[in-house]
N, C-alpha and C. Protein backbone atom coordinates (compact mmCIF):
# COMPACT_ATOMS: atom_id res chain seq x y z
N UNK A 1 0.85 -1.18 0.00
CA UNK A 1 0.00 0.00 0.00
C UNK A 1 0.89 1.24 0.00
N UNK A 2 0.53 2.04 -0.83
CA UNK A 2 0.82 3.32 -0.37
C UNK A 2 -0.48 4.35 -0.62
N UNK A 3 0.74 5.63 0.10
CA UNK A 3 -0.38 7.07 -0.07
C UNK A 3 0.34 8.24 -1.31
N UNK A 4 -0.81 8.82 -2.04
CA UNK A 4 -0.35 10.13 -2.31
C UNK A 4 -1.03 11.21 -2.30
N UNK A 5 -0.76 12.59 -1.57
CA UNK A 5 -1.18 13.42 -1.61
C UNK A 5 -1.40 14.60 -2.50
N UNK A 6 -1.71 15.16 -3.44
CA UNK A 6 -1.84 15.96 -4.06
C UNK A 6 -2.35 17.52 -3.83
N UNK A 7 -1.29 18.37 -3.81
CA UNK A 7 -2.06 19.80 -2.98
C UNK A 7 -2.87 20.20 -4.21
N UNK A 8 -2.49 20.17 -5.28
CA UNK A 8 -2.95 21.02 -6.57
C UNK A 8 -4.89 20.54 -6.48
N UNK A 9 -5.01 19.32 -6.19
CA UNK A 9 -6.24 18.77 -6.14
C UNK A 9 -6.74 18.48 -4.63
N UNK A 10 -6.36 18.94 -3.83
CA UNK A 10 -6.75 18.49 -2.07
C UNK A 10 -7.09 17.29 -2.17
N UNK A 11 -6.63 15.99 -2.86
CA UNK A 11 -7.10 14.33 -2.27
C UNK A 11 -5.67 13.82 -2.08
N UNK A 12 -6.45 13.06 -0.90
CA UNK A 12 -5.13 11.71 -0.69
C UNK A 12 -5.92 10.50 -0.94
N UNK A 13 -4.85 9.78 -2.30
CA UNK A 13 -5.54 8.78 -2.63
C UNK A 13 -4.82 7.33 -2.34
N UNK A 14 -5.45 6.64 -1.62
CA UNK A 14 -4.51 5.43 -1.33
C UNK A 14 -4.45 3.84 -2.41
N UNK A 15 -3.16 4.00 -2.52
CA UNK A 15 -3.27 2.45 -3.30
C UNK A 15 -3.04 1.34 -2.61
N UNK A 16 -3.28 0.07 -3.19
CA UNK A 16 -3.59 -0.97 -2.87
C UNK A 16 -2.01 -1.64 -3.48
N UNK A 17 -1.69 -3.21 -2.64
CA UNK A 17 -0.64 -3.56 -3.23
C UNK A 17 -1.03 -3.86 -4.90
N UNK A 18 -1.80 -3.85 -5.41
CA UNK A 18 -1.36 -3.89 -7.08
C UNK A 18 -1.23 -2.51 -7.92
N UNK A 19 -1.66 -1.56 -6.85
CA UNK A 19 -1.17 -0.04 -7.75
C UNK A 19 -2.58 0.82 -7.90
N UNK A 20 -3.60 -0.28 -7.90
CA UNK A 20 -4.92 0.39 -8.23
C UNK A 20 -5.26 1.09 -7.11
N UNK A 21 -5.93 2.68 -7.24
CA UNK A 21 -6.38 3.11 -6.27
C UNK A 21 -7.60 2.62 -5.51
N UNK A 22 -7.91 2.42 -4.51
CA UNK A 22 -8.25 2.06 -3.61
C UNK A 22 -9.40 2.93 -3.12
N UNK A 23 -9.11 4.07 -2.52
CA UNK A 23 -9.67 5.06 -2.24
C UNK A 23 -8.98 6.74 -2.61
N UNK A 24 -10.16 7.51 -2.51
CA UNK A 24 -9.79 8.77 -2.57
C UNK A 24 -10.43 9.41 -1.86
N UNK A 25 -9.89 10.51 -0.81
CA UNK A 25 -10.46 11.33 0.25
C UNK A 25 -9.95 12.80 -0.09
N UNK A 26 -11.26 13.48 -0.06
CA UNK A 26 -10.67 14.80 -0.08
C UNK A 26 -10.10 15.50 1.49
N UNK A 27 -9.11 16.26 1.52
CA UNK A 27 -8.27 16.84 2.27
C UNK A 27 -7.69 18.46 2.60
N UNK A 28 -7.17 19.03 3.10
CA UNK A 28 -7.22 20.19 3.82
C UNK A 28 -5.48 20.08 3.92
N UNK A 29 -4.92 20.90 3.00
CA UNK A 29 -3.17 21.18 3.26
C UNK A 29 -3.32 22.29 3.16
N UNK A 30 -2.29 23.42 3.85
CA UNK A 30 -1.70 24.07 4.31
C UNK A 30 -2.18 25.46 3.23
N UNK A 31 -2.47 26.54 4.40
CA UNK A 31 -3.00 27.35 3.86
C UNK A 31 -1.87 28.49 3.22
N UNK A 32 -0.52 28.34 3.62
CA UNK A 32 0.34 29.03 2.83
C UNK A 32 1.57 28.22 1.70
N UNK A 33 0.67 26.93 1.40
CA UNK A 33 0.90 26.70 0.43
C UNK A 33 2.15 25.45 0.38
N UNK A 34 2.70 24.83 -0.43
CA UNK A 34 4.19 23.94 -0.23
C UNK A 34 4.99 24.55 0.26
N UNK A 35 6.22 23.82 1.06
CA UNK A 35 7.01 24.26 1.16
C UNK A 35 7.50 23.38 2.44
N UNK A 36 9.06 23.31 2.77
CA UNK A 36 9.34 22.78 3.78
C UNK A 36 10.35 23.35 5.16
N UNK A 37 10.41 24.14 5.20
CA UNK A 37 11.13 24.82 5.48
C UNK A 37 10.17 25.19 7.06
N UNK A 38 10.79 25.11 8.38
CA UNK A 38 10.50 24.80 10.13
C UNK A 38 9.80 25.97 9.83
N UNK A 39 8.95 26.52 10.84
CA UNK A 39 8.32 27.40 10.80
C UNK A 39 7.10 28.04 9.63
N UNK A 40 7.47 27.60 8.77
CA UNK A 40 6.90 28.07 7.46
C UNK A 40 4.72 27.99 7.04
N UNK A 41 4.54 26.75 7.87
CA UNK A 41 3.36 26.83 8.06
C UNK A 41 3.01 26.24 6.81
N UNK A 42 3.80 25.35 5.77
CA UNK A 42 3.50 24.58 4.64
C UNK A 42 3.59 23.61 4.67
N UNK A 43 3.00 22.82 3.61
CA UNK A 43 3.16 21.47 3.78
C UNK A 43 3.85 20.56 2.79
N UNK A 44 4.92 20.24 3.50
CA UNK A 44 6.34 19.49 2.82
C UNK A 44 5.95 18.49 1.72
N UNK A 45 6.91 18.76 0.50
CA UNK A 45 6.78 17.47 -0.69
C UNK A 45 7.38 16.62 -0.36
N UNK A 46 7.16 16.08 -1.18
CA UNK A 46 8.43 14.89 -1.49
C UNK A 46 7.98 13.57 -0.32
N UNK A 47 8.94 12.73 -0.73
CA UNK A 47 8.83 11.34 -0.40
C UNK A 47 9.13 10.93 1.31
N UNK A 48 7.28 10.74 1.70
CA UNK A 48 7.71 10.55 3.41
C UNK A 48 6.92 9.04 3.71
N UNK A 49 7.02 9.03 4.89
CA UNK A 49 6.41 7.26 5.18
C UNK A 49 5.83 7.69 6.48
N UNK A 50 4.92 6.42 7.14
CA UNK A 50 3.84 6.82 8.32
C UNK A 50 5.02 6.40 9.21
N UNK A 51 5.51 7.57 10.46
CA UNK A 51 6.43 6.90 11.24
C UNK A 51 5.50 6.51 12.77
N UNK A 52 4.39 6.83 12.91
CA UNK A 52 3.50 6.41 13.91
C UNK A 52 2.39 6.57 13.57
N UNK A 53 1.66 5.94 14.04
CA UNK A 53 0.08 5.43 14.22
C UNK A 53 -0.35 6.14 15.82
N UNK A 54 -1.15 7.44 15.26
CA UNK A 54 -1.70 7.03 17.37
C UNK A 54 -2.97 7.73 17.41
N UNK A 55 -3.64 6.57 18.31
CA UNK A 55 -5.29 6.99 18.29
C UNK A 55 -5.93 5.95 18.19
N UNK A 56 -5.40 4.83 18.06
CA UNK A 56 -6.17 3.41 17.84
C UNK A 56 -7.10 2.90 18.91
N UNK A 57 -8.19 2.94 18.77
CA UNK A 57 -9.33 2.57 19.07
C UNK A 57 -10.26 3.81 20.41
N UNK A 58 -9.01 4.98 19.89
CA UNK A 58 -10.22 6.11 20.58
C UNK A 58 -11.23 6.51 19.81
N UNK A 59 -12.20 6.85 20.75
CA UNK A 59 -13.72 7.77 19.73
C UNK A 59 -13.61 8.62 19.47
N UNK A 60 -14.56 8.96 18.12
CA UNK A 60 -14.51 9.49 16.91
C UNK A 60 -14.20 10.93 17.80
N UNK A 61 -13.71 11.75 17.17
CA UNK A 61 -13.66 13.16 17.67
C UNK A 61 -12.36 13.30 19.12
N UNK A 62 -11.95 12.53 19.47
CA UNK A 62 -11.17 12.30 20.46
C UNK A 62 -10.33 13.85 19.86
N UNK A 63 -9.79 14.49 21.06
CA UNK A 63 -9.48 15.64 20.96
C UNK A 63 -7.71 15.34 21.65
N UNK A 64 -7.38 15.50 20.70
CA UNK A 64 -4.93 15.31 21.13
C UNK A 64 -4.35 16.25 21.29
N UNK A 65 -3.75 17.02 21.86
CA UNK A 65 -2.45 17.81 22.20
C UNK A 65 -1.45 17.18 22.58
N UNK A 66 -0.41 17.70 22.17
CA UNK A 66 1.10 17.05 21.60
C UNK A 66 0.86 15.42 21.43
N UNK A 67 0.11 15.13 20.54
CA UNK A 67 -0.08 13.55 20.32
C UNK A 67 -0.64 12.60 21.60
N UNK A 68 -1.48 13.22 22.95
CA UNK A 68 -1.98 12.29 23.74
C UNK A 68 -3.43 12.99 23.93
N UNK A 69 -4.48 11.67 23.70
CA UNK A 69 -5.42 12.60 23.87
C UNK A 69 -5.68 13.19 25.50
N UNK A 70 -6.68 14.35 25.32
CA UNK A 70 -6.97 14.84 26.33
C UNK A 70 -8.38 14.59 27.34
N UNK A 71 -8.91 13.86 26.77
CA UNK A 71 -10.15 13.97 27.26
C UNK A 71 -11.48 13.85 27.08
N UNK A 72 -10.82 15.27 26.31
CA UNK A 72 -12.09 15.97 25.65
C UNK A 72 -13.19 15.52 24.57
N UNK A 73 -13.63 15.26 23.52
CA UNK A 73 -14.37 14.67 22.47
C UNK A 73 -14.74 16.45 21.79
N UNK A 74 -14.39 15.98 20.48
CA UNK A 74 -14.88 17.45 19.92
C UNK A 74 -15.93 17.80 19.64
N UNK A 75 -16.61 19.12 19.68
CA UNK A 75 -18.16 19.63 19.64
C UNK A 75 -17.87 20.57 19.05
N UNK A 76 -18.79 21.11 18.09
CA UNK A 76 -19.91 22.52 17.76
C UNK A 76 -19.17 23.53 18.54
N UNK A 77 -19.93 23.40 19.94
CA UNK A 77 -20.26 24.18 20.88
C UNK A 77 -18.43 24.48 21.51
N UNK A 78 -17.28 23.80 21.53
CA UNK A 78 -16.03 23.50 21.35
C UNK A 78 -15.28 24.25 21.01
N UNK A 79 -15.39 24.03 19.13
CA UNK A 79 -14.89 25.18 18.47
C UNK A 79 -15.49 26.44 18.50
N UNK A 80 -16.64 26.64 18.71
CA UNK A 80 -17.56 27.88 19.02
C UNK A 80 -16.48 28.96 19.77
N UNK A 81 -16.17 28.20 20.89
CA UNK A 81 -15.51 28.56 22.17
C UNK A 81 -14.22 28.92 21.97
N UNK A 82 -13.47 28.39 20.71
CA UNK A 82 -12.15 28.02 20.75
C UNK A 82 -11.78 28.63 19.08
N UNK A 83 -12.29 28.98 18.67
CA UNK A 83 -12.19 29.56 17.03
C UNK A 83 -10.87 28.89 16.49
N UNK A 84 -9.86 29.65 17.14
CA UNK A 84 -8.70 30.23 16.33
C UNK A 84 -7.40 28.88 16.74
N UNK A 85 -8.34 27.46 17.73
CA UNK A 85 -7.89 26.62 17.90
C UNK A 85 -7.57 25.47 16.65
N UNK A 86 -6.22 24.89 16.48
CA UNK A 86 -6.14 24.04 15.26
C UNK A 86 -6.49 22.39 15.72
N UNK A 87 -7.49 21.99 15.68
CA UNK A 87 -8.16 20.79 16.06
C UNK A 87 -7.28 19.47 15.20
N UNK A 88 -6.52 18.74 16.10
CA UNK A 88 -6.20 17.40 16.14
C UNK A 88 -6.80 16.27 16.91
N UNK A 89 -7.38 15.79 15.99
CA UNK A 89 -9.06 14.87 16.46
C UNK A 89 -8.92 13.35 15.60
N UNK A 90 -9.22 12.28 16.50
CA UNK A 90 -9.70 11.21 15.99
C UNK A 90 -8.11 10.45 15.87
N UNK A 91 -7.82 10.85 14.69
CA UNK A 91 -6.41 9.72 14.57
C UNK A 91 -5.19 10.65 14.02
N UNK A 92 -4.31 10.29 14.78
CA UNK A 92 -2.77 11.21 13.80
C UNK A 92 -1.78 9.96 13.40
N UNK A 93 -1.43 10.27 11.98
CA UNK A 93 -0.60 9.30 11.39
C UNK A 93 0.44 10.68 10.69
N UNK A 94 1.88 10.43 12.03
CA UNK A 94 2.85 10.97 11.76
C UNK A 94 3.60 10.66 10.94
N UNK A 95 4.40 12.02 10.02
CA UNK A 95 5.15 11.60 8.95
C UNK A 95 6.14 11.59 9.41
N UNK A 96 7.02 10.95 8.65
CA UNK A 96 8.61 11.59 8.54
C UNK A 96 9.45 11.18 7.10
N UNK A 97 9.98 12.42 7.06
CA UNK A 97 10.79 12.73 5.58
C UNK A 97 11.52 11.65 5.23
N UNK A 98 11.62 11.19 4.30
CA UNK A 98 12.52 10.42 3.65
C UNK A 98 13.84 10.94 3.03
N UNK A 99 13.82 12.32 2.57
CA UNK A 99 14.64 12.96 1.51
C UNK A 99 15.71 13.99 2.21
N UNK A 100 17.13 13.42 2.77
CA UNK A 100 17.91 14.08 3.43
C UNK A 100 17.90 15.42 2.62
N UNK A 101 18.16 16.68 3.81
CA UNK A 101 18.22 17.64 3.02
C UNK A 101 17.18 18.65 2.09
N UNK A 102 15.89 17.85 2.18
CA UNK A 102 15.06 18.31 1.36
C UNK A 102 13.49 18.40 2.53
N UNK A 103 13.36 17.00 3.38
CA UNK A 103 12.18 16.87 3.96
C UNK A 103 12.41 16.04 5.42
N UNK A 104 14.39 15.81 5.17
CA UNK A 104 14.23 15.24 6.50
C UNK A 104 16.16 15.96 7.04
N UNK A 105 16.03 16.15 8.32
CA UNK A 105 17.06 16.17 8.67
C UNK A 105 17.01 18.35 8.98
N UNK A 106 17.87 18.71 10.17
CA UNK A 106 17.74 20.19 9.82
C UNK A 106 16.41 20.98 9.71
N UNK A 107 17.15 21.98 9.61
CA UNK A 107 15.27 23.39 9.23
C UNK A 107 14.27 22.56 8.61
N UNK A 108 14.27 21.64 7.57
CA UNK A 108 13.27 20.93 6.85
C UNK A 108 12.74 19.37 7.38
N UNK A 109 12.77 19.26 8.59
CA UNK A 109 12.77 17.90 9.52
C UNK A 109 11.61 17.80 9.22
N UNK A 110 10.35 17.21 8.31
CA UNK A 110 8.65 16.79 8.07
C UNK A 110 8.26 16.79 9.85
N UNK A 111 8.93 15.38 10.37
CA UNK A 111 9.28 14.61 11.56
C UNK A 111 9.07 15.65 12.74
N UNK A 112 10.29 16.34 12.60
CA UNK A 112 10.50 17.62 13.81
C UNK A 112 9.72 18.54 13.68
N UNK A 113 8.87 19.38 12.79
CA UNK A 113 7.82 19.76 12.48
C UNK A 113 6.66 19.35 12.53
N UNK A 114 6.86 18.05 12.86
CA UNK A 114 5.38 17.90 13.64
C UNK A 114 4.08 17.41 12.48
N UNK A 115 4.42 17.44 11.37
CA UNK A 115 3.92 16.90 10.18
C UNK A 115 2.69 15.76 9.89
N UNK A 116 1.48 15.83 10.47
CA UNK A 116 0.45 14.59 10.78
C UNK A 116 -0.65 15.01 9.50
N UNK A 117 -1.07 13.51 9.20
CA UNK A 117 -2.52 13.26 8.77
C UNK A 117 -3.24 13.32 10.11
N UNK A 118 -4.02 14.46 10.18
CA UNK A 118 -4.99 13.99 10.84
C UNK A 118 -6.40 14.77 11.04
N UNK A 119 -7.71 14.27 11.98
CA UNK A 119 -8.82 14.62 11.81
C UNK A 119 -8.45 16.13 12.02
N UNK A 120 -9.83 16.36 11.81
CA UNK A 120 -10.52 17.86 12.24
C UNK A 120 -11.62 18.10 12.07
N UNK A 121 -12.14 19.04 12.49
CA UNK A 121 -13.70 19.99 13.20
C UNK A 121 -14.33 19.81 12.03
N UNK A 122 -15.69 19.19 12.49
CA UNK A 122 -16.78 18.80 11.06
C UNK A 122 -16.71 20.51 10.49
N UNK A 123 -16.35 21.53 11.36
CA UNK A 123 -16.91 22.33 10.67
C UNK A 123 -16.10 23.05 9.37
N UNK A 124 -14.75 22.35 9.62
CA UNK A 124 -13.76 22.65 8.63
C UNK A 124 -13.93 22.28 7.21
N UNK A 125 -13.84 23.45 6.30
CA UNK A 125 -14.11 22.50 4.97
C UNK A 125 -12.88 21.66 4.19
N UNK A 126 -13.05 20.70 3.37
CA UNK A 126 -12.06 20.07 2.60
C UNK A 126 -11.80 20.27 1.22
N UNK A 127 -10.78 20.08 0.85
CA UNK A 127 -10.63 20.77 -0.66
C UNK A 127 -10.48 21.92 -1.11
N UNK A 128 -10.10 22.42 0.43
CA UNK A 128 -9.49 24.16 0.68
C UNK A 128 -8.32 24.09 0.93
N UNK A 129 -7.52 24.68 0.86
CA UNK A 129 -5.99 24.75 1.69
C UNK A 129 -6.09 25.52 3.01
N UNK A 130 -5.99 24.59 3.99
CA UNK A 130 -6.24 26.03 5.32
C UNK A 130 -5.70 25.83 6.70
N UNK A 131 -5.28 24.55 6.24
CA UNK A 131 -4.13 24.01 7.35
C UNK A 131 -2.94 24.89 7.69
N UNK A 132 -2.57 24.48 8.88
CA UNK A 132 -1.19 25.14 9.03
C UNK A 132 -0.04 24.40 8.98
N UNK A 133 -0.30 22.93 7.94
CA UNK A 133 1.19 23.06 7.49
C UNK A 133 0.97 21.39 6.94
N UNK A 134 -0.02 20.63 8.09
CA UNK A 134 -0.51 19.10 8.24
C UNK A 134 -1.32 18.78 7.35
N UNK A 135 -1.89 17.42 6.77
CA UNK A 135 -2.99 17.25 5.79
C UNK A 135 -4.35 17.35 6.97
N UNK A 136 -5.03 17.71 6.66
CA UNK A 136 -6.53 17.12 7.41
C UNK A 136 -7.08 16.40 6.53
N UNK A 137 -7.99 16.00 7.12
CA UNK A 137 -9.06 14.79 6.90
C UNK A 137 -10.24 15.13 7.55
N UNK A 138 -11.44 14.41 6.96
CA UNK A 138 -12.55 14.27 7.56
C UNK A 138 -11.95 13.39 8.76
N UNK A 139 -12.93 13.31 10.00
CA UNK A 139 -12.88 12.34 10.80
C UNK A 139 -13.36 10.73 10.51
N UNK A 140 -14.60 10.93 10.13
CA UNK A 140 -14.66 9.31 9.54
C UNK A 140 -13.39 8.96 8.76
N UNK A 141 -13.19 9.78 7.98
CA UNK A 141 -11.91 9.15 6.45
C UNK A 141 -10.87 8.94 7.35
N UNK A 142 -10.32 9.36 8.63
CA UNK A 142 -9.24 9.12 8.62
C UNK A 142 -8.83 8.14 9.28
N UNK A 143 -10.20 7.81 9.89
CA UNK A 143 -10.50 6.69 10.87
C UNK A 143 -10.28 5.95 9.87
N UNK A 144 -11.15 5.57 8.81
CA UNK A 144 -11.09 4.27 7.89
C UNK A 144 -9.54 4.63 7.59
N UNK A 145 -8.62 5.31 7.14
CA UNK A 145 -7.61 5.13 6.53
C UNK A 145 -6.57 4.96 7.48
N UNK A 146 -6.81 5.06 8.71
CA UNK A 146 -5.80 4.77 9.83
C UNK A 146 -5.75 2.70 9.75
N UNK A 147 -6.81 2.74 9.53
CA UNK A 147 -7.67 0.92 9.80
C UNK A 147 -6.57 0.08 8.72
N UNK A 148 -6.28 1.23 7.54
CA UNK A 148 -6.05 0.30 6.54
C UNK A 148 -5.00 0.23 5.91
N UNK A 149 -3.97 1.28 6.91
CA UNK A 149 -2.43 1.51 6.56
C UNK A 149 -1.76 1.42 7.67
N UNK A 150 -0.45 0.90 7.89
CA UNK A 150 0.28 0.68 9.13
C UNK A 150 1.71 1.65 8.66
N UNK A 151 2.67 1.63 10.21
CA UNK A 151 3.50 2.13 10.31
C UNK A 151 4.59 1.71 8.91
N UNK A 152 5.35 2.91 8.09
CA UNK A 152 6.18 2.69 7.64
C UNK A 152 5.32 2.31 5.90
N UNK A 153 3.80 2.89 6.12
CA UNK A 153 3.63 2.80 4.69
C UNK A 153 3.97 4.49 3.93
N UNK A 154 4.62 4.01 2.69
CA UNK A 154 5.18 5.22 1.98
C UNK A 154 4.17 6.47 1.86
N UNK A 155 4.48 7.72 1.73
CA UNK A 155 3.48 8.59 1.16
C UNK A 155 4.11 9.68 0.44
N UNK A 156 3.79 9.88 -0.95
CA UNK A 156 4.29 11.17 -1.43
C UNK A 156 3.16 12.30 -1.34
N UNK A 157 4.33 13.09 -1.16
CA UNK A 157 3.24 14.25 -1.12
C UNK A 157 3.85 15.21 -2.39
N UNK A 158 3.04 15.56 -3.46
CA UNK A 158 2.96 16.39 -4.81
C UNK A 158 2.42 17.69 -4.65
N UNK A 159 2.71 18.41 -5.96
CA UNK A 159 2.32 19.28 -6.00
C UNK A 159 1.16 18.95 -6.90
């Protein structure tokens, strides 16, 4: 299996071991656009792989800061409260760069940047760029796509 992401089109579409796609989910990258570079608030190309899985078998909406959840379950009434909060919900499948120099290692670490697939706020739309740097996902989608990819499956991410 692998993944690829496409910013030009907001889907991540996953293949199957014979190549055929599998699925396609629309997605939410980075609202200032590619790029890899720490701080930058984009979301890195090039060739990365899932270096963790975490969230397995919490409920839907489960609400994470720094990768443990908190508690909480996400609501409406939540983000209402919390606007300008960047919601990591349901499942995070951390990247890390493959491409010394380019997406891993230094200012451009995917990894050290903190770089996740993961949920967010029903109320967020998809097929926008508006992330700050991570792919989003619906929450159902990412649930199913957490189910159906393990640690160390490849993912490119395109322009």
């Amino acid at each position: 299996m692998r993944v690829r992401i496409a910013i030009g089109a907001q889907t991540l579409t996953l293949f199957g071991t014979d190549g055929a796609a599998i699925r396609i989910y629309p997605v939410s990258t980075a609202l200032n656009g590619p790029g890899e570079t720490e701080g930058s608030n984009c979301t890195p190309r090039g060739r990365h792989r899932i270096r963790a899985l975490i969230g397995r078998g919490m409920p839907w909406g489960t609400v994470f800061r720094g990768r443990r959840p908190t508690g909480e379950r996400w609501s409406v009434e939540m983000a209402a409260a919390q606007p300008q909060r960047d919601w990591i919900l349901s499942r995070i499948l951390w990247l890390c760069g493959e491409e010394p120099g380019f997406n891993r290692l230094g200012a451009v670490d995917s990894m050290r940047r903190y770089i996740y697939i993961h949920g967010t706020g029903e109320d967020q739309p998809m097929g926008r760029p508006l992330s700050h740097g991570c792919v989003r996902m619906r929450n159902r989608d990412v649930i199913e796509l957490f189910e159906l990819v393990e640690a160390g499956t490849k993912v490119e991410i395109c322009e």
